[in-house]
Protein backbone atom coordinates (compact mmCIF):
# COMPACT_ATOMS: atom_id res chain seq x y z
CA UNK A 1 202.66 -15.67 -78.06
CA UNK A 2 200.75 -17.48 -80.42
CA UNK A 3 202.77 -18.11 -83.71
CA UNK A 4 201.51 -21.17 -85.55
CA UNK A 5 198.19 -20.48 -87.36
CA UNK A 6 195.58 -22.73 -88.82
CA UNK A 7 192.93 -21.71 -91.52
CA UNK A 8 189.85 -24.62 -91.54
CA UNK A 9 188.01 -24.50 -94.68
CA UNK A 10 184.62 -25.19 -93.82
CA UNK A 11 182.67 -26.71 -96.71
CA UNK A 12 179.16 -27.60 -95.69
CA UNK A 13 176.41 -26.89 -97.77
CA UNK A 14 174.02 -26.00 -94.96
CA UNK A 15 175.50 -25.77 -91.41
CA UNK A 16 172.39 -25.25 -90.01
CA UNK A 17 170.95 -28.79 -90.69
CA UNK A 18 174.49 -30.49 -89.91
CA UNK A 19 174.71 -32.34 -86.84
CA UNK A 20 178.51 -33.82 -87.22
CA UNK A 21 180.03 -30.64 -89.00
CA UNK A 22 178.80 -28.25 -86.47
CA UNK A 23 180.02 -30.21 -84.18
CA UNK A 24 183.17 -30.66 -85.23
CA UNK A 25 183.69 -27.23 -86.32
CA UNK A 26 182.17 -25.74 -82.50
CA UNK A 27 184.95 -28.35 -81.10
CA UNK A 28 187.85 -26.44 -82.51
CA UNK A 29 186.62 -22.47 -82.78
CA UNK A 30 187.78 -21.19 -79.59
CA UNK A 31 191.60 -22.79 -80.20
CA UNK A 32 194.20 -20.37 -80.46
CA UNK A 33 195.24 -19.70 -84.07
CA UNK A 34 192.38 -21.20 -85.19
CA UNK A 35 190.55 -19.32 -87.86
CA UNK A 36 187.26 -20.77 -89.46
CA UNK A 37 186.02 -19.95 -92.98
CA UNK A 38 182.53 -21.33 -93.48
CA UNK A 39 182.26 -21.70 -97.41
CA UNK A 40 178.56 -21.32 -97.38
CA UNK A 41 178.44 -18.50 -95.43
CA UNK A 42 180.79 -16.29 -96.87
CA UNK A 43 179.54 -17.07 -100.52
CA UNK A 44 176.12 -17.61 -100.48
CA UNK A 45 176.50 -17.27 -104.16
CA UNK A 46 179.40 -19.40 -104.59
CA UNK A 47 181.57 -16.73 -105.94
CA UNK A 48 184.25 -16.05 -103.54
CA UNK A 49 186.88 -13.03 -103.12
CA UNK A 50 190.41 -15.04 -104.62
CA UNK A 51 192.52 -12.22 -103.10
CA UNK A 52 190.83 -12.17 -99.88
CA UNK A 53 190.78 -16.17 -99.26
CA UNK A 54 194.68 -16.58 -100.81
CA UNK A 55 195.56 -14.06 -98.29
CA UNK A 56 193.90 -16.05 -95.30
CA UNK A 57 196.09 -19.10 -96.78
CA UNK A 58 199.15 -17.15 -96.94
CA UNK A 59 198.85 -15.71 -93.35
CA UNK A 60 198.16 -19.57 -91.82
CA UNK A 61 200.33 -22.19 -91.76
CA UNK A 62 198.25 -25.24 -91.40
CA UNK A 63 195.01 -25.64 -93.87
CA UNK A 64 192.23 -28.01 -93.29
CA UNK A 65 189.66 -28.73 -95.06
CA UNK A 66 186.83 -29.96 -93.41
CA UNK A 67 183.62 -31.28 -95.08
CA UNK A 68 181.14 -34.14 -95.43
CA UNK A 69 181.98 -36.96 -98.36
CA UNK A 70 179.30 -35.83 -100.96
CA UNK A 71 179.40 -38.53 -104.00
CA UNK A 72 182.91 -39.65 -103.70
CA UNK A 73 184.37 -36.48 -103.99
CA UNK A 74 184.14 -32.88 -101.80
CA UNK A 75 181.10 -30.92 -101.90
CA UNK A 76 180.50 -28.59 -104.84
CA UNK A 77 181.50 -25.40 -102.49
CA UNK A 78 184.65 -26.58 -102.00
CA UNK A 79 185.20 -27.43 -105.46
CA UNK A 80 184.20 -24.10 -106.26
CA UNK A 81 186.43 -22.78 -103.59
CA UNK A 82 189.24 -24.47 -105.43
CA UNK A 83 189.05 -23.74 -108.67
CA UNK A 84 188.64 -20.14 -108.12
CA UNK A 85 191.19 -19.25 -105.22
CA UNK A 86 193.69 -22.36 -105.67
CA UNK A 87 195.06 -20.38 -108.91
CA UNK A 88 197.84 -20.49 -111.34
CA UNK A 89 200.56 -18.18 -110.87
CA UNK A 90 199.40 -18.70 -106.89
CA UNK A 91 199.07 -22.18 -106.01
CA UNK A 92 200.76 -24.03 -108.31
CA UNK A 93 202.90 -23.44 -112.35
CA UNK A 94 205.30 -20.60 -112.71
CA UNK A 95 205.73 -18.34 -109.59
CA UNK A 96 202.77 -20.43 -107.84
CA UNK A 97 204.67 -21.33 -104.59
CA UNK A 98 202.51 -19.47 -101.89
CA UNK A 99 201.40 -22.74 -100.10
CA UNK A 100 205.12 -25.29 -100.40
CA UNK A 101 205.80 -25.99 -97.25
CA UNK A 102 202.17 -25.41 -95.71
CA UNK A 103 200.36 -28.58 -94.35
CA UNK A 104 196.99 -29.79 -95.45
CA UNK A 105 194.65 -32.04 -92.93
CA UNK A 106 191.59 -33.55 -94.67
CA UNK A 107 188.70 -33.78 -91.50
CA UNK A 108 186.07 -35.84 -93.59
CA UNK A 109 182.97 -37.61 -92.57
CA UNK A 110 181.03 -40.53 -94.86
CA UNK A 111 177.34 -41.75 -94.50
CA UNK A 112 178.57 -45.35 -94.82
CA UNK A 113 180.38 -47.38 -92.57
CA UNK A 114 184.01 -47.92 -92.87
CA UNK A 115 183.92 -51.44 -93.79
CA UNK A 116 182.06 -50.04 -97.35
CA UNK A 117 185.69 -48.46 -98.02
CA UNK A 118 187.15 -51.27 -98.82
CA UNK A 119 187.94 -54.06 -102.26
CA UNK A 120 185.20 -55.92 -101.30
CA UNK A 121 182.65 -53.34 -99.85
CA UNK A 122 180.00 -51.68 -100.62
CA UNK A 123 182.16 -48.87 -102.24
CA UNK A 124 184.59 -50.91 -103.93
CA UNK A 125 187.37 -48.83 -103.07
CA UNK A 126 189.43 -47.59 -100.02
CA UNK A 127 189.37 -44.18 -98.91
CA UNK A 128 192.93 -44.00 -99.55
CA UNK A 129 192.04 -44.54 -103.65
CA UNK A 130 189.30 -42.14 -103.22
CA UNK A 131 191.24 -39.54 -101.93
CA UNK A 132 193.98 -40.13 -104.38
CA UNK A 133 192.51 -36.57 -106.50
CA UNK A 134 193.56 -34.27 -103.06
CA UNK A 135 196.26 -35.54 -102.37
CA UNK A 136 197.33 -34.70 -106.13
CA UNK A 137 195.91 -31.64 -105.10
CA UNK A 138 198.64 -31.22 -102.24
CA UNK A 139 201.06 -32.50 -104.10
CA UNK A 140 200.38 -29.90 -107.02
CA UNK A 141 200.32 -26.77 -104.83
CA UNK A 142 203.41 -27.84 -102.21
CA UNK A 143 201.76 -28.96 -99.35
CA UNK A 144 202.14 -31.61 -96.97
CA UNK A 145 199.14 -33.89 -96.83
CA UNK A 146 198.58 -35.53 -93.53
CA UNK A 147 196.62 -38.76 -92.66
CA UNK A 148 193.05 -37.92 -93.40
CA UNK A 149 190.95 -37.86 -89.67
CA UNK A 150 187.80 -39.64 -90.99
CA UNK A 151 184.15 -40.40 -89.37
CA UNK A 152 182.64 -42.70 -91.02
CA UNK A 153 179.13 -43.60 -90.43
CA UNK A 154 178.07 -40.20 -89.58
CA UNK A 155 173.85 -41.18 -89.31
CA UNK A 156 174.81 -44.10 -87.00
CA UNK A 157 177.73 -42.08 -84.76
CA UNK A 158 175.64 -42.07 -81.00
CA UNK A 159 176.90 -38.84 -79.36
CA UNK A 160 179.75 -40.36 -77.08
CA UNK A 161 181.38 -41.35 -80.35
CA UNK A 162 180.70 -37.97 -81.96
CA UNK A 163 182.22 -36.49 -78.61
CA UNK A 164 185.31 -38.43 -78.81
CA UNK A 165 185.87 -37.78 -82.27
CA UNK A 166 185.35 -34.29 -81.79
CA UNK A 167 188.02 -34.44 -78.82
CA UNK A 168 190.69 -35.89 -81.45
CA UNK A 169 189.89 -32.64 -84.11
CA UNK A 170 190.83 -30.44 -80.68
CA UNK A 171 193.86 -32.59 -80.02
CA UNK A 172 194.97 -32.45 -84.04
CA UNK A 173 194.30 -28.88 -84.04
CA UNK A 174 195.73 -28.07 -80.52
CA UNK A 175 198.63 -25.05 -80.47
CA UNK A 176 200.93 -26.99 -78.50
CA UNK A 177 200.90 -30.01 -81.18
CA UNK A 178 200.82 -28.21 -83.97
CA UNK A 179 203.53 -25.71 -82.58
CA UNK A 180 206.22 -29.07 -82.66
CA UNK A 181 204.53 -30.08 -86.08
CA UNK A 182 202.82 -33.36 -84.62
């Protein structure tokens, strides 16, 4: 019996035109305990049901959140996402303890190459720095942030590499390594 559960926020503007989200996100939907949210499609207008999606983070153990790197920061539906469902009195101040203890996994994928995430790239800054406003995030609302599983390069990736990444998203996501808290 299945008894770990994982809730993937999918936060993709437009699915449909997405070659590495889809991907990724087809890689993991037939796990076990795997339950997929897709942002875009369950709020076309951007106004999601708090109860509802606070409920699918209460009943799930593991969260990810799983998007493309839009201007240094998530894309706007996940913002969104946050601010209205990642509430006080919920997920963080007084009596906001409904995700300590939960782990987060950031599955992220940048246009540029990794070497433009770094002091002297393109970017000027790691991905580590960028990230820093998440994993305040985590920190804030009790969960466990793990290390980030990032494509970068996403126009260049040929489809063996796409293939392989999408093989280590199965493996991170797996029941059996999630079930000993790999």
């Amino acid at each position: 019996m299945m008894d770990h559960r994982t809730l993937v926020v999918l936060a993709h503007p437009d699915i449909e035109r997405s070659r590495i989200t889809a991907r990724l996100a087809g890689a993991i939907g037939d796990l076990e305990g795997v339950t997929v949210r897709d942002l875009a499609a369950l709020a076309p207008d951007r106004r999601f049901d708090a109860g509802l999606e606070q409920q699918y983070l209460r009943d799930h153990d593991t969260i990810v959140f799983q998007f493309p790197w839009h201007w240094y920061s998530v894309p706007g539906i996940l913002k969104e996402w946050m601010d209205q469902v990642l509430t006080r009195g919920f997920a963080y101040g007084p009596g906001g303890d409904a995700l300590h203890g939960k782990r987060l996994h950031l599955v992220i994928s940048t246009g540029g190459p990794g070497s433009s995430y770094t002091p002297a790239g393109h970017n000027r800054f790691t991905m580590s720095e960028l990230l820093r406003p998440l994993e305040a995030t985590a920190r804030l609302c009790g969960l466990a942030l793990s290390e980030p599983l990032i494509l970068h390069g996403a126009p260049g990736v040929t489809e063996g590499e796409l293939a392989g990444h999408a093989l280590r998203y199965r493996t991170l996501l797996s029941p059996a390594r999630e079930a000993v808290g790999a």
